[in-house]
Protein backbone atom coordinates (compact mmCIF):
# COMPACT_ATOMS: atom_id res chain seq x y z
CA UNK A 1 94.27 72.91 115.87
CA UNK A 2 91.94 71.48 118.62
CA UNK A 3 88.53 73.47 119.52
CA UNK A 4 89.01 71.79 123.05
CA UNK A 5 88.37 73.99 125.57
CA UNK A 6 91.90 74.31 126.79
CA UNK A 7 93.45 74.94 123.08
CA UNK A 8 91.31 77.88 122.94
CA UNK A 9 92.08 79.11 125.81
CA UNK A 10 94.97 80.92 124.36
CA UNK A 11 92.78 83.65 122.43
CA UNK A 12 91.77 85.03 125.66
CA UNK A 13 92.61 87.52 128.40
CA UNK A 14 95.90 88.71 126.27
CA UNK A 15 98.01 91.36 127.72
CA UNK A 16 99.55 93.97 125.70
CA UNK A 17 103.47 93.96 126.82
CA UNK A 18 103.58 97.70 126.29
CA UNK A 19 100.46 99.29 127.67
CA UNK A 20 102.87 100.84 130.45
CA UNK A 21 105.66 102.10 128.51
CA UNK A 22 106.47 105.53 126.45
CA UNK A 23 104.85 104.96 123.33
CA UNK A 24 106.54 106.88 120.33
CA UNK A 25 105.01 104.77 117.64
CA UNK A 26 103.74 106.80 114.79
CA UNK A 27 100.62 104.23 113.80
CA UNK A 28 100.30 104.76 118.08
CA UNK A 29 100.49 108.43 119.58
CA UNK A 30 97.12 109.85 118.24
CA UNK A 31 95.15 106.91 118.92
CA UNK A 32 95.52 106.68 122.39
CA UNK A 33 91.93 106.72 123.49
CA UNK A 34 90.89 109.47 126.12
CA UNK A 35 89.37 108.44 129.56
CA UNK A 36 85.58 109.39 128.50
CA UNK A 37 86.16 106.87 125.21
CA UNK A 38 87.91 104.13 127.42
CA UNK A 39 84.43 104.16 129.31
CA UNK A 40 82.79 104.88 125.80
CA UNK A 41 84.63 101.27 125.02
CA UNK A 42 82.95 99.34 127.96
CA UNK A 43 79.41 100.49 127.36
CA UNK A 44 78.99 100.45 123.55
CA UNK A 45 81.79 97.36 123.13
CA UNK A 46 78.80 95.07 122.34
CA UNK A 47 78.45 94.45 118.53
CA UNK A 48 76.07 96.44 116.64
CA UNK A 49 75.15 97.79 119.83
CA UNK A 50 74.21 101.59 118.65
CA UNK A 51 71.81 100.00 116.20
CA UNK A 52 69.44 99.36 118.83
CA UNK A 53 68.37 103.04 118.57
CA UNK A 54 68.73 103.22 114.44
CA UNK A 55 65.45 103.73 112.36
CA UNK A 56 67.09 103.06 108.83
CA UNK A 57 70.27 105.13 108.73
CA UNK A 58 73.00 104.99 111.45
CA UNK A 59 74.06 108.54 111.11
CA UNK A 60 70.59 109.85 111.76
CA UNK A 61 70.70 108.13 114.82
CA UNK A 62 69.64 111.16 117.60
CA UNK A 63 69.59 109.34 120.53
CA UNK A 64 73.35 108.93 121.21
CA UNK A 65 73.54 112.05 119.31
CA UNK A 66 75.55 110.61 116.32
CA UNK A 67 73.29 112.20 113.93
CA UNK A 68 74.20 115.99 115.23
CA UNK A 69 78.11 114.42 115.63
CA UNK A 70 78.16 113.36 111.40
CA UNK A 71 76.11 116.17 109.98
CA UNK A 72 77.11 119.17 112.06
CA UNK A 73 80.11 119.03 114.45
CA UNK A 74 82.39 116.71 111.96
CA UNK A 75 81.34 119.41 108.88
CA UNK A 76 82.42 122.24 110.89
CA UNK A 77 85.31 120.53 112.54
CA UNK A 78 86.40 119.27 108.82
CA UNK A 79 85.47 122.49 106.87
CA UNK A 80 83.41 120.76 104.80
CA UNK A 81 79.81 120.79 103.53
CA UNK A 82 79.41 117.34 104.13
CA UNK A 83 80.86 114.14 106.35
CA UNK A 84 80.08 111.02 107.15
CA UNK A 85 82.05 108.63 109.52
CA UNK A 86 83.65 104.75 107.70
CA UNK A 87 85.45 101.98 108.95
CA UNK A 88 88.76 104.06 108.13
CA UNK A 89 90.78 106.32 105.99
CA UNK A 90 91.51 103.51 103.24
CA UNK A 91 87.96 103.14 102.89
CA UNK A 92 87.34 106.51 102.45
CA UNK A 93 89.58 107.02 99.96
CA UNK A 94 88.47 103.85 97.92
CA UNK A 95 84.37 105.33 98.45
CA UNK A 96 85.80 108.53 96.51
CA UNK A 97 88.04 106.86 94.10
CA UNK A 98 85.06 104.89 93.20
CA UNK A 99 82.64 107.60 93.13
CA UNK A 100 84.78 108.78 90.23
CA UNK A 101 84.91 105.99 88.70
CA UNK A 102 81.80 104.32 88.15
CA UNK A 103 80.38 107.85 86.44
CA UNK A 104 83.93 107.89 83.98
CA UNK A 105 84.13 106.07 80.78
CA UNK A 106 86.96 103.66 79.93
CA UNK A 107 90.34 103.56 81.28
CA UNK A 108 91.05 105.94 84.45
CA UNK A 109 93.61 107.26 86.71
CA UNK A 110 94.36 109.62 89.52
CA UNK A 111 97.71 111.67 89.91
CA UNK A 112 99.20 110.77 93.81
CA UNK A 113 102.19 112.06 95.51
CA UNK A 114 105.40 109.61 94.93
CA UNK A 115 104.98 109.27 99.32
CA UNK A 116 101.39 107.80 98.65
CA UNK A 117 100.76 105.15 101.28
CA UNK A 118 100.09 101.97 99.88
CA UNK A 119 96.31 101.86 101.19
CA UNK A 120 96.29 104.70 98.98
CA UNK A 121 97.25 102.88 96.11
CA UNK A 122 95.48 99.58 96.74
CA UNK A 123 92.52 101.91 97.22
CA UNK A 124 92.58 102.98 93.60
CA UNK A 125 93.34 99.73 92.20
CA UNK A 126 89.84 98.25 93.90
CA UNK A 127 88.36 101.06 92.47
CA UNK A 128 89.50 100.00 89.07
CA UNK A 129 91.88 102.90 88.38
CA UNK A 130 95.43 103.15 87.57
CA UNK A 131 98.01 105.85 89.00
CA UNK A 132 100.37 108.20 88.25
CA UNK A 133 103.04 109.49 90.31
CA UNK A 134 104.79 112.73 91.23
CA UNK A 135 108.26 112.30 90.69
CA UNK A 136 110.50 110.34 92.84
CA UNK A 137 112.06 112.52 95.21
CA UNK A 138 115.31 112.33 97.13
CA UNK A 139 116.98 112.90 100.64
CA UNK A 140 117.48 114.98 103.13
CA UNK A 141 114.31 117.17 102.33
CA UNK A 142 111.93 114.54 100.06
CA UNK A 143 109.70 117.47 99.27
CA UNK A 144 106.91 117.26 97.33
CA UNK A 145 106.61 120.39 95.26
CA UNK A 146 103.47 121.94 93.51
CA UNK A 147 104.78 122.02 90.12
CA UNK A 148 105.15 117.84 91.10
CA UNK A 149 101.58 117.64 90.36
CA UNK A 150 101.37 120.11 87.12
CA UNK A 151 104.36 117.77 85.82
CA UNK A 152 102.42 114.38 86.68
CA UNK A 153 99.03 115.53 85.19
CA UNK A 154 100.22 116.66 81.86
CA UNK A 155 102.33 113.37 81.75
CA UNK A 156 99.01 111.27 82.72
CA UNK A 157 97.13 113.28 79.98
CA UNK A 158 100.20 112.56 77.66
CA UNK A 159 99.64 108.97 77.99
CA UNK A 160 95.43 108.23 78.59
CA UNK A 161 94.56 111.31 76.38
CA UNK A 162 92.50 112.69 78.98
CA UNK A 163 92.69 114.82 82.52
CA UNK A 164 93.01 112.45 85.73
CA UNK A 165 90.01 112.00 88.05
CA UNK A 166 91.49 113.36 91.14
CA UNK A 167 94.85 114.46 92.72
CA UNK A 168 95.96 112.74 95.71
CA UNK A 169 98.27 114.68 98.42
CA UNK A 170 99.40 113.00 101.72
CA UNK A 171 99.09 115.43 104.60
CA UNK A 172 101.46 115.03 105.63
CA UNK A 173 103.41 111.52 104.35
CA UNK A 174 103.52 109.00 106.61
CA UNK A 175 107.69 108.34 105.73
CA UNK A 176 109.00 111.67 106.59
CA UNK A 177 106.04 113.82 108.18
CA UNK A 178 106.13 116.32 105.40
CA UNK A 179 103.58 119.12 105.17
CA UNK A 180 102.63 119.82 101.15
CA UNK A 181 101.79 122.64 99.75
CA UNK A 182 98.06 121.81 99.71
CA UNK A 183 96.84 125.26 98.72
CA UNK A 184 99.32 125.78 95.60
CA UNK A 185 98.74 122.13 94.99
CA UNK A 186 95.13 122.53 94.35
CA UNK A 187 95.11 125.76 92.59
CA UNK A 188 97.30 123.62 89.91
CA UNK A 189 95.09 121.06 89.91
CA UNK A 190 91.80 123.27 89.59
CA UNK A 191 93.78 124.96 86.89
CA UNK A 192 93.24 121.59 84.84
CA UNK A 193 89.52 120.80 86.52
CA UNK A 194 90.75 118.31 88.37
CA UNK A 195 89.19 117.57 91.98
CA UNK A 196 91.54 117.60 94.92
CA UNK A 197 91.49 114.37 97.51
CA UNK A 198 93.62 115.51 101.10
CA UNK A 199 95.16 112.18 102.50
CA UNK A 200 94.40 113.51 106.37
CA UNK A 201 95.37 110.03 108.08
CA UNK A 202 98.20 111.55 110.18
CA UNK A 203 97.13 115.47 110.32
CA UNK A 204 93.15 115.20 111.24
CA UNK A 205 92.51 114.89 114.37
CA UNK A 206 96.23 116.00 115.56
CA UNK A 207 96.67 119.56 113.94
CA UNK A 208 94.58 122.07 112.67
CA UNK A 209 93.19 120.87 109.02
CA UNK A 210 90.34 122.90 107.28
CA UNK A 211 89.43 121.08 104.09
CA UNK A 212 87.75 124.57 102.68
CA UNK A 213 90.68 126.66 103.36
CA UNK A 214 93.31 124.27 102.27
CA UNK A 215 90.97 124.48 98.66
CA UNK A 216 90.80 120.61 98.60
CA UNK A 217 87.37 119.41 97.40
CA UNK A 218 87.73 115.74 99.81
CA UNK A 219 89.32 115.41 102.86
CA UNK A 220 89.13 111.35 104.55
CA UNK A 221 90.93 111.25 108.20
CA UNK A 222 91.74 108.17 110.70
CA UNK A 223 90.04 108.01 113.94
CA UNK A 224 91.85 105.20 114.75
CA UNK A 225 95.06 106.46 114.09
CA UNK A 226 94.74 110.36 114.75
CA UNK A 227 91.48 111.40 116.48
CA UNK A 228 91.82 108.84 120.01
CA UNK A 229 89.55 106.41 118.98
CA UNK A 230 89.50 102.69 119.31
CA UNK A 231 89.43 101.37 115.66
CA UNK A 232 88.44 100.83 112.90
CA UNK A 233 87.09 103.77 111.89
CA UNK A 234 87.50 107.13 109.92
CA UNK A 235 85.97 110.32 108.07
CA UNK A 236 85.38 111.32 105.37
CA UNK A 237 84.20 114.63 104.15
CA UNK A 238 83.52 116.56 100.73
CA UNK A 239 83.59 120.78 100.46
CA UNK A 240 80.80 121.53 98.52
CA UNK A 241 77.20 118.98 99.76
CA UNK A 242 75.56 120.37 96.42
CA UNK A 243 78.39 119.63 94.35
CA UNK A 244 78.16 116.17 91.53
CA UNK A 245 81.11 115.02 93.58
CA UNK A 246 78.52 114.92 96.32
CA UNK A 247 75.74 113.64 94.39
CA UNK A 248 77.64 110.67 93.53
CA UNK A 249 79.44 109.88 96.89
CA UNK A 250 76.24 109.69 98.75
CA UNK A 251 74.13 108.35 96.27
CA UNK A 252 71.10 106.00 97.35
CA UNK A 253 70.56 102.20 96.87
CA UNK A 254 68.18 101.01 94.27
CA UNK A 255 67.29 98.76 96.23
CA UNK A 256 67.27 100.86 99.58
CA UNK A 257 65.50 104.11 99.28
CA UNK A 258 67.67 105.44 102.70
CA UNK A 259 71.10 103.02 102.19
CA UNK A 260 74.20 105.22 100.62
CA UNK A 261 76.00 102.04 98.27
CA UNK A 262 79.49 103.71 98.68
CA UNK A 263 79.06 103.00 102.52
CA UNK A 264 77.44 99.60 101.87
CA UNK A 265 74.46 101.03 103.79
CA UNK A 266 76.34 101.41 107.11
CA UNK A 267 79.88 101.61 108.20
CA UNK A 268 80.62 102.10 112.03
CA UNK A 269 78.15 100.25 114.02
CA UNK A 270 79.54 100.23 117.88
CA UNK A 271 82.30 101.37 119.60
CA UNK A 272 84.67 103.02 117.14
CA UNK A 273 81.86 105.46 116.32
CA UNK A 274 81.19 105.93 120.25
CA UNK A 275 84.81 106.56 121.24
CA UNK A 276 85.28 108.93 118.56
CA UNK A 277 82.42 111.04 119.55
CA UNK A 278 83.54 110.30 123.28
CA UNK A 279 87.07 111.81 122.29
CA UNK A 280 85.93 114.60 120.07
CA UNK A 281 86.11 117.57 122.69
CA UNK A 282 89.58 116.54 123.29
CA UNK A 283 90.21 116.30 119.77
CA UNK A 284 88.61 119.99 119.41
CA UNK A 285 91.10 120.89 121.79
CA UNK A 286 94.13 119.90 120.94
CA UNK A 287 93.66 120.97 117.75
CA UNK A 288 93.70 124.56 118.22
CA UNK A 289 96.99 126.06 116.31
CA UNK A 290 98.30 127.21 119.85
CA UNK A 291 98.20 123.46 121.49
CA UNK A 292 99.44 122.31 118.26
CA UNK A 293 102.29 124.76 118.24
CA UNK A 294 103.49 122.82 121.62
CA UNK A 295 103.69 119.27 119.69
CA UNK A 296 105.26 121.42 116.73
CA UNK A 297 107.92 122.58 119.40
CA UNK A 298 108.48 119.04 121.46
CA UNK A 299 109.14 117.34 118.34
CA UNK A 300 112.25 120.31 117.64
CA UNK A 301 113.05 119.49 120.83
CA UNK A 302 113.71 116.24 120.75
CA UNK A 303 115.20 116.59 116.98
CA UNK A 304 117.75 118.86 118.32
CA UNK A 305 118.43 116.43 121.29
CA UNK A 306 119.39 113.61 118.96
CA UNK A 307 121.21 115.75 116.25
CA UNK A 308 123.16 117.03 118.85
CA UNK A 309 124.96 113.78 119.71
CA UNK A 310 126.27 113.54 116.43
CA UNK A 311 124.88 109.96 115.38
CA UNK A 312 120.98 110.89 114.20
CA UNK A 313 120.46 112.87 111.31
CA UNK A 314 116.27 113.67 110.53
CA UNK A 315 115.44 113.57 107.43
CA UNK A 316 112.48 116.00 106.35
CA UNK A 317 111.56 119.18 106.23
CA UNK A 318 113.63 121.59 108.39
CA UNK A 319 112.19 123.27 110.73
CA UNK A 320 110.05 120.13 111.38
CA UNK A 321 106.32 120.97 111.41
CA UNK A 322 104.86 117.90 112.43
CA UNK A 323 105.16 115.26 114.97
CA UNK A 324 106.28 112.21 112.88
CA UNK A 325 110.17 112.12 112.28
CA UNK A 326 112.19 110.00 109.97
CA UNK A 327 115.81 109.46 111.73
CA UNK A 328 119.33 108.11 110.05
CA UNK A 329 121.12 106.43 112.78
CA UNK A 330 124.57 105.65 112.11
CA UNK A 331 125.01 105.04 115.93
CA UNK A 332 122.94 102.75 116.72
CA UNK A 333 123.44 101.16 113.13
CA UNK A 334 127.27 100.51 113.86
CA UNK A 335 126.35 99.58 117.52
CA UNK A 336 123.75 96.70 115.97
CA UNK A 337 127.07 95.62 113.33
CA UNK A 338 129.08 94.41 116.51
CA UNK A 339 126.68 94.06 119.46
CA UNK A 340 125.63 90.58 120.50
CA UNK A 341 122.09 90.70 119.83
CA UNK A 342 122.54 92.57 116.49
CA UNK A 343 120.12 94.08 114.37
CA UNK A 344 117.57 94.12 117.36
CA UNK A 345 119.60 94.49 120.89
CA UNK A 346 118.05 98.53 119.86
CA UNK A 347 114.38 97.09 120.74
CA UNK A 348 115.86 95.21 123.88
CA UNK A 349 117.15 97.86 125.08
CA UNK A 350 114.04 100.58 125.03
CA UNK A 351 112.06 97.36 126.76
CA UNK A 352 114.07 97.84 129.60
CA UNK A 353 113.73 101.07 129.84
CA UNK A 354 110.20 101.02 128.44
CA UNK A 355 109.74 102.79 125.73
CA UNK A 356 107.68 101.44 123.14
CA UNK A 357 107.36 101.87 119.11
CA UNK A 358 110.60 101.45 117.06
CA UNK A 359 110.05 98.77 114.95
CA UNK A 360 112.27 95.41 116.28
CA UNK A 361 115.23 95.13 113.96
CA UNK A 362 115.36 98.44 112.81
CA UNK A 363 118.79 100.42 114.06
CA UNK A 364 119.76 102.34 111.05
CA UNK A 365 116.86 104.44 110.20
CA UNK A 366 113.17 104.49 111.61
CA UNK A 367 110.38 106.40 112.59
CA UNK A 368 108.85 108.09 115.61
CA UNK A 369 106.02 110.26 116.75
CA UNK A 370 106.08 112.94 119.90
CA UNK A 371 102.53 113.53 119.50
CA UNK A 372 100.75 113.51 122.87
CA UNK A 373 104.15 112.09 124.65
CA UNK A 374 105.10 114.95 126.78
CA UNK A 375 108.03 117.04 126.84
CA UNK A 376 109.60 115.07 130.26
CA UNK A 377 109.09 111.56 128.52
CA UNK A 378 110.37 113.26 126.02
CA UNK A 379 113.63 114.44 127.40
CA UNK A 380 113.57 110.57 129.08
CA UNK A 381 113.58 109.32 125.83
CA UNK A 382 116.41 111.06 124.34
CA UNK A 383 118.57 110.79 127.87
CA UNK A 384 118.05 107.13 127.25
CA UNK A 385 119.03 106.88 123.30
CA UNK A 386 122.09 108.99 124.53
CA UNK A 387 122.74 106.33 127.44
CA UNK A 388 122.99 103.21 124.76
CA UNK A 389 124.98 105.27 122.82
CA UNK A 390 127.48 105.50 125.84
CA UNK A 391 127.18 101.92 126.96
CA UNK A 392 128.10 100.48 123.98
CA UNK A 393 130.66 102.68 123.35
CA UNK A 394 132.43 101.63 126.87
CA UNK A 395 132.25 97.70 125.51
């Protein structure tokens, strides 16, 4: 293209066409940024502009206070002995996968739930290991059980003659919104010395999560996508500081006395690590089990609503625990078979009526989040999937 002055013109001042609607995107809901780290965005926006204050080592930066924020609040908020703050939860999980790996001898693997998200897997492969699954499991409920795991290691020492180097769960999956049984999960896999790695990405920040409690030995989280933050960024914590897990995740550069080589030195530089800290009361707050309880109970809510016209089904656990939801929509799927627009007069119509986050094309199954939406919007929301299902069923 042409670098005329015009041309580029086009890269700047873009609107986003949904800033004022509902937004029930999953990827969406618990990164909406809070008003202190919208004015955290405007004053730190400017590159590295938190280095300014750095003698060596970002998080020992005092003055902002993003030293006591890594090595004190984020340990305690975690349960952890230890946290540091990355560029995001696929990162984090790739600086533990290769922490493993670069201290283990010839060919590796770790065990993952079958609803690993593919940043989990791609995260491995970079880190030079191969994976083995939990078995493949099936609708309504596509639970992941604990004896998954004691099935999946012995068939991973089976074939590489030797234990895994960490079990992967997804708390909860990112398809269905399925809470694990993380405690049972890593007695089974401490049974075989096996370290346990807690896929936070949709449950830090959003719901209570203690990393100690839940007997995991890593936890990684998204601030981006849970904890109200403007991204990239995430966390990334490990139980026990004086552990060899420890030892090897944080170990120093060569080259660099101060400079931890799993976090290439330094990770977030600007204003993802500002608006997370600017958000982090709020994401103190909200989760507490009793304000989490309220998301718990708008997402049954709005199940209920939709069930109750006869054309969604959720797929999941039931009761639903959490605020992502997998629907089947046979209504709007047999709406999209004869309607003009087809597969996507579904996204059309929530523009008009803006709400936000259903993926365009998608009518006969997809995913939403309540998280943070509100129980009226809520209530909107379902009075206006009932009101397409009634239009269309007057044409």
């Amino acid at each position: 293209m042409s670098l005329d002055d015009n041309s580029l013109k086009m890269f700047q001042f873009i609107k986003r066409d949904a800033l004022d609607s509902i937004n029930i995107d999953p990827l969406q809901t618990g990164g909406k940024l809070t008003d202190a780290a919208k004015a955290a965005l405007l004053e730190w926006g400017d590159g590295y502009s938190v280095c300014d204050h750095c003698g060596g080592v970002l998080d020992l930066i005092k003055k902002p206070p993003i030293e006591e924020f890594v090595h004190k609040a984020l340990p305690e908020f975690l349960g952890v002995g230890a946290a540091r703050v990355t560029n995001g939860a696929r990162e984090s999980k790739f600086a533990i996968f290769h922490s493993l790996a670069k201290v283990a001898d010839g060919k590796n693997y770790v065990v993952m739930d079958s609803l690993a998200h593919y940043s989990s897997k791609v995260a491995a492969e970079r880190a030079g290991l191969e994976i083995v699954f939990t078995k493949k499991v099936d609708k309504p409920d596509y639970k992941i059980m604990p004896e998954d795991f004691a099935e999946a290691i012995e068939a991973g020492m089976a074939q590489y003659g030797k234990k895994p180097l960490v079990t992967q769960i997804t708390y909860p999956d990112g398809s269905y919104g399925n809470l694990a049984d993380v405690v049972n999960i890593s007695k089974i896999s401490h049974e075989y010395d096996v370290p346990v790695l807690l896929n936070g990405a949709y449950s830090v920040g959003r719901m209570p999560v203690n990393a100690k409690e839940l007997g995991v030995d890593f936890i990684v989280g998204s601030g981006h996508k849970s904890m109200a933050a403007s991204g990239p960024v995430g966390v990334m914590g490990v139980t026990d500081a004086d552990s060899v897990y420890a030892q090897n995740l944080f170990q120093k550069s060569a080259y660099n006395k101060v400079k931890e080589v799993e976090l290439l030195g330094c990770t977030s530089r600007g204003a993802p690590i500002m608006t997370l800290m600017a958000s982090f009361p709020e994401i103190v707050r909200r989760t507490r089990p009793e304000n989490w309880q309220k998301e718990v109970d708008n997402a049954q809510y709005f199940i209920k609503r939709l069930e109750d016209t006869g054309q969604f089904e959720q797929y999941g656990q039931k009761p639903h625990q959490h605020d992502l939801i997998f629907f089947e929509s046979p209504g709007f799927f047999n709406i999209s078979e004869k309607a003009k627009k087809g597969r996507y007069f579904l996204y059309h119509e929530l523009k008009e009526k803006k709400i936000h986050g259903i993926k365009t094309g998608l009518t006969k199954n997809f995913k939403v989040s309540t998280f943070g939406v509100g129980l009226e919007n809520l209530k909107y929301v379902a009075d206006s999937f009932e009101d397409i299902l009634k239009k269309y069923d007057e044409i």
